[in-house]
Protein backbone atom coordinates (compact mmCIF):
# COMPACT_ATOMS: atom_id res chain seq x y z
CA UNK A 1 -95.84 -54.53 196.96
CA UNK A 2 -98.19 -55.19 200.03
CA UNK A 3 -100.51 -53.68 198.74
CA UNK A 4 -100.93 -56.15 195.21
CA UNK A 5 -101.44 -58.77 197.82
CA UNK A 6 -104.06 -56.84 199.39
CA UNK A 7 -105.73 -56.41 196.07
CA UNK A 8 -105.20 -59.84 194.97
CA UNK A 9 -107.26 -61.05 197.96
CA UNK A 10 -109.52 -58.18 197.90
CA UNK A 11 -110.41 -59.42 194.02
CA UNK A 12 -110.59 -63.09 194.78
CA UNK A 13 -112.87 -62.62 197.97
CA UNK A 14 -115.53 -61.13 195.55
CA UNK A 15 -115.42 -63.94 192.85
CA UNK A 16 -115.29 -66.54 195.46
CA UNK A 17 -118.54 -64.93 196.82
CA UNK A 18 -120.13 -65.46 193.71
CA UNK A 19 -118.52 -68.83 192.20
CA UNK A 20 -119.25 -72.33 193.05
CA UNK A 21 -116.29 -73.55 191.42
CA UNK A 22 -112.72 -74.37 191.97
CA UNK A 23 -111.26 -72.94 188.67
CA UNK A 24 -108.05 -74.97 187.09
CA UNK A 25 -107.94 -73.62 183.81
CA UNK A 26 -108.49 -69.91 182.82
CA UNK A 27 -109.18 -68.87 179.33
CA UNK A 28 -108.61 -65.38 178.05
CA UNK A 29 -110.88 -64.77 174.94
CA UNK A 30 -109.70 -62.25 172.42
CA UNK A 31 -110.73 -59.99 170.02
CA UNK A 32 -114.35 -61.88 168.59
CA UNK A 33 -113.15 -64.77 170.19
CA UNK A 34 -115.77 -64.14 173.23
CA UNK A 35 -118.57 -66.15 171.85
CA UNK A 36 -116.79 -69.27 173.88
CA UNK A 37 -118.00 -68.37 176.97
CA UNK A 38 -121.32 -68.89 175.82
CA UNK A 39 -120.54 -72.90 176.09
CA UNK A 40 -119.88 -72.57 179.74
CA UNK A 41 -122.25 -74.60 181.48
CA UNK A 42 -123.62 -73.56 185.06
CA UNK A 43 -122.17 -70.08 184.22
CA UNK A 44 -121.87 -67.20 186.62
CA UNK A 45 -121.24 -63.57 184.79
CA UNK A 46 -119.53 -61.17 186.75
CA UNK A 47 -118.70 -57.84 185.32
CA UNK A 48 -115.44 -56.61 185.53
CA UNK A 49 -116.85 -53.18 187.02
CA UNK A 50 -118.07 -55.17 190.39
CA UNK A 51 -114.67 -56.43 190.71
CA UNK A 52 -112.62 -54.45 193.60
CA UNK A 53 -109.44 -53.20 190.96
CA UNK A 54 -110.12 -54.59 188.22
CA UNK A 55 -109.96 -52.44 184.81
CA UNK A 56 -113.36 -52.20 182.31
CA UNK A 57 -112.36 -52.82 178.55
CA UNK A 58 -113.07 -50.20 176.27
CA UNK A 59 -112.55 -52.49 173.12
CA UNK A 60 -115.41 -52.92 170.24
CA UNK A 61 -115.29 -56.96 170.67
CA UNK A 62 -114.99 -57.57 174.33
CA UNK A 63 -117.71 -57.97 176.65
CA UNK A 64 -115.91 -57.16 179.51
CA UNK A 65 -116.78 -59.97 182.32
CA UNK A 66 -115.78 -62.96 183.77
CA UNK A 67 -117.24 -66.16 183.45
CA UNK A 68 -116.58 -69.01 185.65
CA UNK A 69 -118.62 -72.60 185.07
CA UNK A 70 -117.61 -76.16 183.53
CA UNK A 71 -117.04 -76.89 180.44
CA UNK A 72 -116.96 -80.51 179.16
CA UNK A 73 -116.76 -81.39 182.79
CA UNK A 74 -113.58 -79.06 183.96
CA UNK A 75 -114.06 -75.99 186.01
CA UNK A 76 -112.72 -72.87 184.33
CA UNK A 77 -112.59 -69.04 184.79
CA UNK A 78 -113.30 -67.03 181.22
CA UNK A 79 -112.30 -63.32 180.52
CA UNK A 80 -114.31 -62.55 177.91
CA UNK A 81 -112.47 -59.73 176.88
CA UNK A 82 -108.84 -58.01 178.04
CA UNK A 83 -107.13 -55.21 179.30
CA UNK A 84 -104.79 -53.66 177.26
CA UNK A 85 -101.49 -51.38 177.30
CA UNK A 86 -102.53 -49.10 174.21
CA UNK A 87 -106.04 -48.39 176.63
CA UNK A 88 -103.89 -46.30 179.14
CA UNK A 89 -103.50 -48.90 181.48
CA UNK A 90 -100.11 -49.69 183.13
CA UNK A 91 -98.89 -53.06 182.62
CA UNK A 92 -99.42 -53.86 186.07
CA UNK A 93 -103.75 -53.17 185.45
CA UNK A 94 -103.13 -55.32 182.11
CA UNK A 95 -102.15 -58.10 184.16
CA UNK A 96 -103.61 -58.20 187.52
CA UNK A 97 -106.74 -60.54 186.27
CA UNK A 98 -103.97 -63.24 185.41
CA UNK A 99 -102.35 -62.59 188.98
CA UNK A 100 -105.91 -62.91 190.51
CA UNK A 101 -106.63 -66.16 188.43
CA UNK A 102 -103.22 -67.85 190.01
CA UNK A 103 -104.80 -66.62 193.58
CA UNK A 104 -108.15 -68.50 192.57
CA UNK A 105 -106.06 -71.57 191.46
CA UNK A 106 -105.83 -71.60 188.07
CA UNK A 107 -102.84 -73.65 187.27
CA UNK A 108 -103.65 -73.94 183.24
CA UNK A 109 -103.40 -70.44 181.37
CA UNK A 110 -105.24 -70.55 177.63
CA UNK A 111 -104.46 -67.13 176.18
CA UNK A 112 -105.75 -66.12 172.56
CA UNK A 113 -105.38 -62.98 170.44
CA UNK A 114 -106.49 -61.68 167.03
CA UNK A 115 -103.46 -60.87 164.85
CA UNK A 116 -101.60 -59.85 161.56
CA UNK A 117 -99.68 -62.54 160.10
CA UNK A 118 -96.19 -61.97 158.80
CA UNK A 119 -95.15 -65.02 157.84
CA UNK A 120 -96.11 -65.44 153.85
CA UNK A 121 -96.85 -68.65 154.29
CA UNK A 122 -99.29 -67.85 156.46
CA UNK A 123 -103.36 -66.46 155.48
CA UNK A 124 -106.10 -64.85 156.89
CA UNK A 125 -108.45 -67.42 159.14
CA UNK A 126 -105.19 -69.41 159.72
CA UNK A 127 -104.91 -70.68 163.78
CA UNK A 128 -101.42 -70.14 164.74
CA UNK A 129 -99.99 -71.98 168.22
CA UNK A 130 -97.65 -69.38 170.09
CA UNK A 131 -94.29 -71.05 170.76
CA UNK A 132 -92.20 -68.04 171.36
CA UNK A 133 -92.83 -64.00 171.91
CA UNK A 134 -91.18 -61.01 171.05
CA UNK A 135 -91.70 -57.99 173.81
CA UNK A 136 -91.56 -55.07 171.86
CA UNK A 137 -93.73 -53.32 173.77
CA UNK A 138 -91.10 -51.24 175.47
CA UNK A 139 -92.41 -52.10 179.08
CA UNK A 140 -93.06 -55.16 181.20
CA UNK A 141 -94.81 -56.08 184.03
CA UNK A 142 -92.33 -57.04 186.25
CA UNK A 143 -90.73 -53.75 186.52
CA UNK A 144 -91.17 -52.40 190.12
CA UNK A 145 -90.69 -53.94 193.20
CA UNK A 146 -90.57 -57.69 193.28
CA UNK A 147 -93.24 -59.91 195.39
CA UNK A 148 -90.87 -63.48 196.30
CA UNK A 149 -94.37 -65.28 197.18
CA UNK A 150 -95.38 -64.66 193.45
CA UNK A 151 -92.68 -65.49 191.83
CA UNK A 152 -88.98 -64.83 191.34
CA UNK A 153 -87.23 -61.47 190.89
CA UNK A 154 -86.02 -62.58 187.29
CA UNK A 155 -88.00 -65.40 185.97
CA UNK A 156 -86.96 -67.50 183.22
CA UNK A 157 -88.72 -66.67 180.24
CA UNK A 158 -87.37 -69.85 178.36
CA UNK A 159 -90.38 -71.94 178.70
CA UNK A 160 -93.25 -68.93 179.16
CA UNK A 161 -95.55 -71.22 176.43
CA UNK A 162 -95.00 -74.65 178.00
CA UNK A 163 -93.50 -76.81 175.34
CA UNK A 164 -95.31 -79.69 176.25
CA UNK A 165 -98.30 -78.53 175.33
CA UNK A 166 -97.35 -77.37 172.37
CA UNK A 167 -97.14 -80.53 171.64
CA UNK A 168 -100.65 -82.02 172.86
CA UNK A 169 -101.99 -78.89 171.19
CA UNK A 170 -100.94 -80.08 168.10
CA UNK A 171 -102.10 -83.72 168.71
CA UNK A 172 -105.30 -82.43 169.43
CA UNK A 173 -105.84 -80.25 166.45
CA UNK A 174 -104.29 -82.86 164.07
CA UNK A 175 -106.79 -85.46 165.95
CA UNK A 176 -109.75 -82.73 164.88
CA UNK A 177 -108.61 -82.13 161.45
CA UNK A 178 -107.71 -78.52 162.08
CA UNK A 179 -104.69 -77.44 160.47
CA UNK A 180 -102.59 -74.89 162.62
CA UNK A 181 -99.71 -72.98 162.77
CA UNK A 182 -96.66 -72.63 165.04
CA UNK A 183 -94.91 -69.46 165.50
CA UNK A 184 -93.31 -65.89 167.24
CA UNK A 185 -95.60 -64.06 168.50
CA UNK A 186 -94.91 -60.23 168.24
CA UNK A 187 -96.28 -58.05 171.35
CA UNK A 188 -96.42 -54.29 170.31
CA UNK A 189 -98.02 -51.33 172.49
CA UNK A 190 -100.75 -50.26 169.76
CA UNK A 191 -103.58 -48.30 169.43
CA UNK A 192 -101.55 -47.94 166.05
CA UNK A 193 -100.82 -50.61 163.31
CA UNK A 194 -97.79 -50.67 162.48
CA UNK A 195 -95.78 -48.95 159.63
CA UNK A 196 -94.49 -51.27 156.43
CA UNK A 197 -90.83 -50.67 157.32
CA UNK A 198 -91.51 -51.74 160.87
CA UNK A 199 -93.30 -54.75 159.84
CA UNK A 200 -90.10 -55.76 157.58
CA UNK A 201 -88.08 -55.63 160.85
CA UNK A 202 -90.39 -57.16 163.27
CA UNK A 203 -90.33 -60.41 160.26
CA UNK A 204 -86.57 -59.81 160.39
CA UNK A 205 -86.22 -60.08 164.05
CA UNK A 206 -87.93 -63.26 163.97
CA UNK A 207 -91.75 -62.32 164.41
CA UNK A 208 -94.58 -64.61 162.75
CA UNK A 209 -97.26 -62.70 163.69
CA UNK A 210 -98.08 -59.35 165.55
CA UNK A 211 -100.58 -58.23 167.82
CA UNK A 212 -101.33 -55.38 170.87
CA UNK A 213 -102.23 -58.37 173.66
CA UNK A 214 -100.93 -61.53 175.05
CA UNK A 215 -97.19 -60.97 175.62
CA UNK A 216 -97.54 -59.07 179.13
CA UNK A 217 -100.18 -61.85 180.35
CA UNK A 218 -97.59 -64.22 179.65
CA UNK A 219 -94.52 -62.83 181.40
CA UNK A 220 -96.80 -62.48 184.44
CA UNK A 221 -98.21 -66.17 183.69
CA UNK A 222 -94.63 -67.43 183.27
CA UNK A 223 -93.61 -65.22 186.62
CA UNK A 224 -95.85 -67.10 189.07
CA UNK A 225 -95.36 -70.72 187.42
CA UNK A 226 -98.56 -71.25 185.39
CA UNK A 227 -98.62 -73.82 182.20
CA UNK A 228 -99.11 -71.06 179.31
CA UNK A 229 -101.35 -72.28 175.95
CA UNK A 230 -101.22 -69.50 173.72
CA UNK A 231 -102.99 -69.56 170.14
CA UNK A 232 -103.61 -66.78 167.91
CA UNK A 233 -106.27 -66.24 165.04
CA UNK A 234 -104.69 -64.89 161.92
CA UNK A 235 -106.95 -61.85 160.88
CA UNK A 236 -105.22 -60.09 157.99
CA UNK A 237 -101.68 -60.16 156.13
CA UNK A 238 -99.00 -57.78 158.00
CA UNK A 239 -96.02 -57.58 155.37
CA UNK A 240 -94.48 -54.87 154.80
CA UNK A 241 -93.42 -54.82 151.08
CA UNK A 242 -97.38 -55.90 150.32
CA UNK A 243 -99.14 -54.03 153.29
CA UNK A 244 -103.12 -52.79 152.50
CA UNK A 245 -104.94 -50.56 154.76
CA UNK A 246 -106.89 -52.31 157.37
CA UNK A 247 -109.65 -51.83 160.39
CA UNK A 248 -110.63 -53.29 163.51
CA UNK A 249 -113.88 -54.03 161.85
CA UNK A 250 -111.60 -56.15 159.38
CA UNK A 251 -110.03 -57.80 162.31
CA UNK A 252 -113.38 -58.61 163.92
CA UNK A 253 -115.04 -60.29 160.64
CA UNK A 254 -112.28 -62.67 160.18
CA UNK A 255 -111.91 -63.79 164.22
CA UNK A 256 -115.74 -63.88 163.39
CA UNK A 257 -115.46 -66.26 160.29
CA UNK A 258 -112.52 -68.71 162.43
CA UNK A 259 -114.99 -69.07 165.40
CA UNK A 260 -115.95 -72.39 164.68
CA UNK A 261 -112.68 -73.86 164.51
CA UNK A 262 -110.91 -71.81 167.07
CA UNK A 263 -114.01 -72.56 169.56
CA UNK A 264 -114.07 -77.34 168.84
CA UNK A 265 -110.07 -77.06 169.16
CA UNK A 266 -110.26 -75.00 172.69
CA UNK A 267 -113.15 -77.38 173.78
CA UNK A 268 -111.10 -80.12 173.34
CA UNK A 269 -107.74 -79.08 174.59
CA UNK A 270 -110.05 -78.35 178.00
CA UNK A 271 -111.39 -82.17 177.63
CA UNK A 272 -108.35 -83.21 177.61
CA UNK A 273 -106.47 -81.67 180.42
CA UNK A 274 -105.53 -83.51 183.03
């Protein structure tokens, strides 16, 4: 386990090189969610390919860089675009940006997703606030060897989205006019979407929406104490009994139709953190 300590540093060194800020809050963007970035002021780009270990996303959607600046005055760290299970990377690759974020001193962790919305009361373009996951990934990061100076060997998952802001998430958006959802967040391995009789049970089980991201940044997020905003763009309807075919180019149009919202109610969550 050394050695993730090695590579931690190894990361960080490089960013610091390049940085001139102190980053507090780190944001990663989902699928055609990216487009955020762009309102980083003072912004330094650094591909993901010039960082020692990190992965390179293959996903249509994800530019596949980091981008550290201010915005509206508070230094942040961006992944525009993420590392995911389904692209044959271990869990371990999936997460090692977030670990390298807590090394630069991110304290604040904004995670958002694209996803298919299981609760009928929700629709397509709907914001939904994460309160709670559901790992049915069949893996986690944590498995392997346990480093104490990250975090302990089992972590309570109880509060892996920090209630509390849960709650000044919603002040915010009510304060903006943006109506948004609260839900379960279902984390599945992909590439494939999922079957109509596994949708049923994954509503069942509890799930509000589903998606291939988010759930393995968290439990690594959670591990190593970091205050955990997750929000996730409702792209298309995932129930079972009323399921329609659907493509990523689908998922991409709607994300691209939400932008506007989903970008003023991140801006001001970041204003507004202490």
């Amino acid at each position: 386990m050394g050695q993730l300590l090695q590579r931690m540093e190894e990361a960080k060194t490089r960013i610091l090189s390049q940085i001139d800020v102190q980053p507090r809050i780190g944001l990663i963007l989902g699928s055609g969610l990216g487009e955020l970035a762009n309102d980083i002021q003072d912004a330094v780009r650094i591909p993901y390919a010039t960082i020692p270990h990190f992965p390179v996303s293959t996903v249509e959607g994800h530019a596949g860089q980091l981008v550290a600046g201010r915005l509206h005055g508070k230094a942040v760290i961006a992944m525009q675009g993420r590392f995911h299970y389904y692209e044959g990377y271990s869990m371990q690759e999936v997460t090692f940006p977030v670990r390298v974020m807590k090394a630069l001193g991110v304290d604040y962790l904004f995670v958002s997703n694209a996803c298919g919305g299981m609760n009928p009361n929700f629709k397509p373009g709907d914001l939904m606030l994460i309160s709670d996951h559901l790992n049915m990934t069949g893996a986690n990061p944590l498995i392997g060897e346990n480093e104490p100076t990250l975090g302990p060997r089992f972590p309570d998952m109880s509060r892996a989205y920090t209630p509390e802001l849960l709650s000044f998430v919603k002040e915010i958006a009510l304060s903006l006019g943006i109506d948004v959802q609260q839900g379960v967040y279902a984390g599945i391995s992909g590439p494939a979407y999922m079957t109509p009789a596994e949708l049923t049970m994954l509503r069942k089980l509890g799930g509000d929406a589903v998606g291939m991201s988010t759930v393995p940044e968290v439990i690594v997020a959670s591990h190593m104490a970091m205050k955990v905003i997750g929000i996730s763009c409702v792209t298309d309807m995932a129930i079972g009994e009323e399921l329609e075919p659907l493509t990523h180019e689908q998922v991409i149009e709607v994300a691209n139709r939400t932008k506007p919202r989903f970008i003023a109610l991140v801006k001001e969550i970041v204003a507004r953190l202490p």
